[in-house]
C-alpha atoms as a PDB file:
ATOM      1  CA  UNK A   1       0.000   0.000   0.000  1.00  0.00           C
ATOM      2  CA  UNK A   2       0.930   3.755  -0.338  1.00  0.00           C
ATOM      3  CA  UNK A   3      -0.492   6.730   1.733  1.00  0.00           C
ATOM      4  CA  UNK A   4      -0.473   9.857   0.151  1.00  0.00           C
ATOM      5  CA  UNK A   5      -1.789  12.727   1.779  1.00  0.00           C
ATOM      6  CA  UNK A   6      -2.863  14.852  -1.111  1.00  0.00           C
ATOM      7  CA  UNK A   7      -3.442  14.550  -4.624  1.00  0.00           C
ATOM      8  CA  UNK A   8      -0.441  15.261  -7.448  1.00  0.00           C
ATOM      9  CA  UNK A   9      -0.412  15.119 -10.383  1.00  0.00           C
ATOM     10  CA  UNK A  10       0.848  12.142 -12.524  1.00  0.00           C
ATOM     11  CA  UNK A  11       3.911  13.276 -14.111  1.00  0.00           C
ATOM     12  CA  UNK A  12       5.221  13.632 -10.478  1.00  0.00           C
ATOM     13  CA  UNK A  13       4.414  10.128  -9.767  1.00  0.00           C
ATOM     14  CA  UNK A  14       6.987   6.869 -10.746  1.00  0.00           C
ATOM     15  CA  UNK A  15       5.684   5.475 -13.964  1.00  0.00           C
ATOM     16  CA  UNK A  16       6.459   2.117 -11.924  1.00  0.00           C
ATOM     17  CA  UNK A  17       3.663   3.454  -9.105  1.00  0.00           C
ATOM     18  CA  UNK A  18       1.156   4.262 -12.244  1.00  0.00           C
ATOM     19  CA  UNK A  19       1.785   1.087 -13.991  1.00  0.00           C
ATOM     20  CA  UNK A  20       0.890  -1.177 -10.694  1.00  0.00           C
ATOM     21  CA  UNK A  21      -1.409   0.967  -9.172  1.00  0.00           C
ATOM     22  CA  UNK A  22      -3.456   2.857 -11.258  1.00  0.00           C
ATOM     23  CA  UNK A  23      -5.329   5.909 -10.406  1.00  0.00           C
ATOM     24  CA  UNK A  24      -8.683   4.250 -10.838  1.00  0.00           C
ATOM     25  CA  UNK A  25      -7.460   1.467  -7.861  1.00  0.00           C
ATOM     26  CA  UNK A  26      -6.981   4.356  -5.710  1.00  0.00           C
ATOM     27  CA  UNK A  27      -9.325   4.478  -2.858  1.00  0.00           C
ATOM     28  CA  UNK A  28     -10.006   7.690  -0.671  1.00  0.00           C
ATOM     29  CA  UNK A  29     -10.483   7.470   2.954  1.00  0.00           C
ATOM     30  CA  UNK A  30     -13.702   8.682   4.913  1.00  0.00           C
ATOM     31  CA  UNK A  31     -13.201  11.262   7.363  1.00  0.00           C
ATOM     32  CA  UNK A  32     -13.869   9.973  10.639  1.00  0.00           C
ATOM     33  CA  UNK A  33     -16.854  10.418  12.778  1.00  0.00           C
ATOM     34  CA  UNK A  34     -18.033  12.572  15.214  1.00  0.00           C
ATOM     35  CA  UNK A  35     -17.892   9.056  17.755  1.00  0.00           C
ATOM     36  CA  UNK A  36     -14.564   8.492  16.756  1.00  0.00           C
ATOM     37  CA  UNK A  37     -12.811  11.990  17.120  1.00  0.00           C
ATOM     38  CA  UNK A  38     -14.227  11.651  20.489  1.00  0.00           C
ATOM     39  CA  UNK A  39     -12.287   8.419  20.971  1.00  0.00           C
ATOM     40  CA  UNK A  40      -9.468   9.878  19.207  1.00  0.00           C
ATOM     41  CA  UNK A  41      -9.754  12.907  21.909  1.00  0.00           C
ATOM     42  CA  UNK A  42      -9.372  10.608  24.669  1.00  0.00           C
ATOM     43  CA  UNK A  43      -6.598   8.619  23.094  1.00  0.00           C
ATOM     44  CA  UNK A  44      -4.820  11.560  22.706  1.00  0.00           C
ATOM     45  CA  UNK A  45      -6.072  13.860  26.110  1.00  0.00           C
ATOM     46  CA  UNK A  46      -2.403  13.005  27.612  1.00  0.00           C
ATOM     47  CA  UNK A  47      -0.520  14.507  24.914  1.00  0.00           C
ATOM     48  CA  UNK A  48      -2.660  17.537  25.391  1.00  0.00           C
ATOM     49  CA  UNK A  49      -1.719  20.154  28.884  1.00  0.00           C
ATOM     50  CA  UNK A  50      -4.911  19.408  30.656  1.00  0.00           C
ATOM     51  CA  UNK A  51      -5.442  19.480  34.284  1.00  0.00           C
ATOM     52  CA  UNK A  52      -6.360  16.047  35.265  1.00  0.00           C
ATOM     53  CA  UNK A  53     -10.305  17.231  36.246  1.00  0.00           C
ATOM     54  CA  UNK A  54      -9.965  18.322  33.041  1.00  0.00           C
ATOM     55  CA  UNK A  55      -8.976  14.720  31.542  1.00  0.00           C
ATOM     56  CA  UNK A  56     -12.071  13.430  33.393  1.00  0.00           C
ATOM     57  CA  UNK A  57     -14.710  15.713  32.362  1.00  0.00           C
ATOM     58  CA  UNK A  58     -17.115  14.550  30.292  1.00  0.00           C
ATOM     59  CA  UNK A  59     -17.762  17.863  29.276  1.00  0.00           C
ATOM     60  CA  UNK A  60     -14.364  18.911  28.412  1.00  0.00           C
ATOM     61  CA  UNK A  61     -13.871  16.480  26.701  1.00  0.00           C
ATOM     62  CA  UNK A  62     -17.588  17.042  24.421  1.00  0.00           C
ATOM     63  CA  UNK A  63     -16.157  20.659  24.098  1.00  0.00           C
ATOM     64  CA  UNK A  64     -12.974  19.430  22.650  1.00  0.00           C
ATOM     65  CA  UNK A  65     -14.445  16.768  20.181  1.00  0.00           C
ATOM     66  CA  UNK A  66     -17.018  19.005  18.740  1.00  0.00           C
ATOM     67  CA  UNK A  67     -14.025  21.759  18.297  1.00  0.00           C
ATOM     68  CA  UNK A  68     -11.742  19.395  16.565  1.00  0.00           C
ATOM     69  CA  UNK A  69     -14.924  17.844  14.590  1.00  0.00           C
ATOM     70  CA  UNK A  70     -16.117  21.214  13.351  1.00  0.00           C
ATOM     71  CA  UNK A  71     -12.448  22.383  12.310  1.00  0.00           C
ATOM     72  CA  UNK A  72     -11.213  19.475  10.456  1.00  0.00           C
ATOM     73  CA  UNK A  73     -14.558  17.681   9.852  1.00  0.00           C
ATOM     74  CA  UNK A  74     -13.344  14.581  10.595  1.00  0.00           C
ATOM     75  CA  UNK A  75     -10.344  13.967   8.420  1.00  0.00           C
ATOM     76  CA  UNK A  76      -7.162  11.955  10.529  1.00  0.00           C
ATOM     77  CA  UNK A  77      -4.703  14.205   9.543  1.00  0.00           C
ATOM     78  CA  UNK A  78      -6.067  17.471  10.091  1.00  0.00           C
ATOM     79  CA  UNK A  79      -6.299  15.645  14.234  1.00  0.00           C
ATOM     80  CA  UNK A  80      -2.653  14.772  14.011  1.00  0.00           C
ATOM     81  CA  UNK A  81      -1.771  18.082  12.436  1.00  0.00           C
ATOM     82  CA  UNK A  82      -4.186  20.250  14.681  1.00  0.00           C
ATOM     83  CA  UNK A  83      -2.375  18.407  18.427  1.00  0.00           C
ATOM     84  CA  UNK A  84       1.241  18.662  17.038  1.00  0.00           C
ATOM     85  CA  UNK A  85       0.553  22.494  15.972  1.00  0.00           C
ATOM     86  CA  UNK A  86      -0.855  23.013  19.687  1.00  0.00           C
ATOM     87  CA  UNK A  87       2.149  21.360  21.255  1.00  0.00           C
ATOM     88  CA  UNK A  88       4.649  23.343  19.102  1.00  0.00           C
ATOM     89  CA  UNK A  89       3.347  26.465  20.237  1.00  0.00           C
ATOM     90  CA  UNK A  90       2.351  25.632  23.608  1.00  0.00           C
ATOM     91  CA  UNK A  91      -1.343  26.439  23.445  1.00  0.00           C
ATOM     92  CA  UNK A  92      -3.495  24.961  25.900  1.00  0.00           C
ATOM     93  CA  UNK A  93      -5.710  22.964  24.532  1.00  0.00           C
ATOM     94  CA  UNK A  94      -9.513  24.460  24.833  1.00  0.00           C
ATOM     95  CA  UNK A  95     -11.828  24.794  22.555  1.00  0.00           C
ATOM     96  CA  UNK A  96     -11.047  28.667  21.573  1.00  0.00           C
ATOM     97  CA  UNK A  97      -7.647  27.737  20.991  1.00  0.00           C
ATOM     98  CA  UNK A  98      -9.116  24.846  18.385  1.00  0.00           C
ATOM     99  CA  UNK A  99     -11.377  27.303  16.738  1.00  0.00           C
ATOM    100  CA  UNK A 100      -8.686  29.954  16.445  1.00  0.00           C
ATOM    101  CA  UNK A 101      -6.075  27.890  14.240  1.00  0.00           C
ATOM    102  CA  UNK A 102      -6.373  27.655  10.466  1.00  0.00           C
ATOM    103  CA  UNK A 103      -9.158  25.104   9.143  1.00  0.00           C
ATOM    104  CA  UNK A 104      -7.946  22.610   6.089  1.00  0.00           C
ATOM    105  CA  UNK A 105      -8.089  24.133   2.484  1.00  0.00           C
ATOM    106  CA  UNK A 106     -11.543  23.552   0.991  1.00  0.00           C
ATOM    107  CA  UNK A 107     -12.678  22.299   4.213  1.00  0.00           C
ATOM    108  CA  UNK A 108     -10.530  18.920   3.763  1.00  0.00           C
ATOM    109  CA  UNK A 109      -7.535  17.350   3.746  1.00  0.00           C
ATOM    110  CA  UNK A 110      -7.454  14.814   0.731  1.00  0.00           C
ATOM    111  CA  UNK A 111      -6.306  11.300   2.490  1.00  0.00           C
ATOM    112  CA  UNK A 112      -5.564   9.180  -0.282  1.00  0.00           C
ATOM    113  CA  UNK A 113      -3.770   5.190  -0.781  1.00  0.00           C
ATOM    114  CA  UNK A 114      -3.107   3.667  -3.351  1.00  0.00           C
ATOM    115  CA  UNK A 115      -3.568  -0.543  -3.515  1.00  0.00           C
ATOM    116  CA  UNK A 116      -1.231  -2.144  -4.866  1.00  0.00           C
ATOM    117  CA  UNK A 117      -1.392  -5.744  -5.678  1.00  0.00           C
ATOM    118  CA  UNK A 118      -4.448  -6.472  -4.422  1.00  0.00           C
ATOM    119  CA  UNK A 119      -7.224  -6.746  -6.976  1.00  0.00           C
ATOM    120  CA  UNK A 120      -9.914  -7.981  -4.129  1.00  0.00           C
ATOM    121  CA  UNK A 121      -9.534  -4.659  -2.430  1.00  0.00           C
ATOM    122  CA  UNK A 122     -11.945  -1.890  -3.748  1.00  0.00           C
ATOM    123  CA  UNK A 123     -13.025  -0.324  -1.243  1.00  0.00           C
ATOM    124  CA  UNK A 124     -11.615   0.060   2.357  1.00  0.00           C
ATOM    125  CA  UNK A 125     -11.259  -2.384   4.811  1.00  0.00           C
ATOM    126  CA  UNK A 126     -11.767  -0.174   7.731  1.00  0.00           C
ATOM    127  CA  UNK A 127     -15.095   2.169   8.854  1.00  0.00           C
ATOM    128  CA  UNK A 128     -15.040   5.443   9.103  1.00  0.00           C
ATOM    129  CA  UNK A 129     -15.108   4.783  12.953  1.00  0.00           C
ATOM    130  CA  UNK A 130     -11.990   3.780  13.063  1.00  0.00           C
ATOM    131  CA  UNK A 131      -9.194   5.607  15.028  1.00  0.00           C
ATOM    132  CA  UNK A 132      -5.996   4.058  13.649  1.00  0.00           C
ATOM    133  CA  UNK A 133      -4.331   7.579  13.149  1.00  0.00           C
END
């Protein structure tokens, strides 16, 4: 399998890639949902400077989810990108900080893979509930 984690265009791609996997075999992923950025949240709520109350608050961590679902709409990568921005900078993590940074470009960020090898796969192999990322 590749990842790719946005769309380019072919001529920047190995004819080797194209030949095995064409564009047609590529599958994009769902974003994730709502559920699962809340279980992604809580995965997660120790990389994050909370006070432990904080941690435990059911609340919180509602306030936090909906943030993060509303300002990446679900996509894996905007999560991963959105926590490691807040750690660079120090920012505690609250739901005004969330809606203050940047949102993705178009509302998305494309999460693409590419099967190779496997003609049986069309379609992922994992929900969009999943929180893999």
């Amino acid at each position: 399998m590749v990842f790719a984690t946005q769309p380019v265009d072919d001529h920047q791609l190995s004819p080797i890639l194209l030949r095995h996997a064409p564009r047609d075999r590529w599958v994009t992923l769902p974003p994730l949902y709502e559920p699962a950025v809340e279980r992604w949240v809580r995965k997660h709520s120790s990389d994050v400077p909370l006070q432990v109350e904080q941690l435990q608050s059911a609340v919180v961590i509602d306030r936090l989810t909906r943030a993060l679902y509303r300002k990446g709409n679900g996509h894996p990568l905007h999560l991963h990108y959105t926590l490691k921005a807040m750690q660079e900078r120090q920012f505690v993590f609250t739901e005004e900080t969330i809606e203050a940074l940047p949102g993705c470009p178009h509302g998305s960020v494309p999460i693409s893979l590419a099967i190779t090898g496997h003609r049986c796969l069309s379609r992922p192999t994992t929900s969009p509930d999943s929180t893999d990322s």
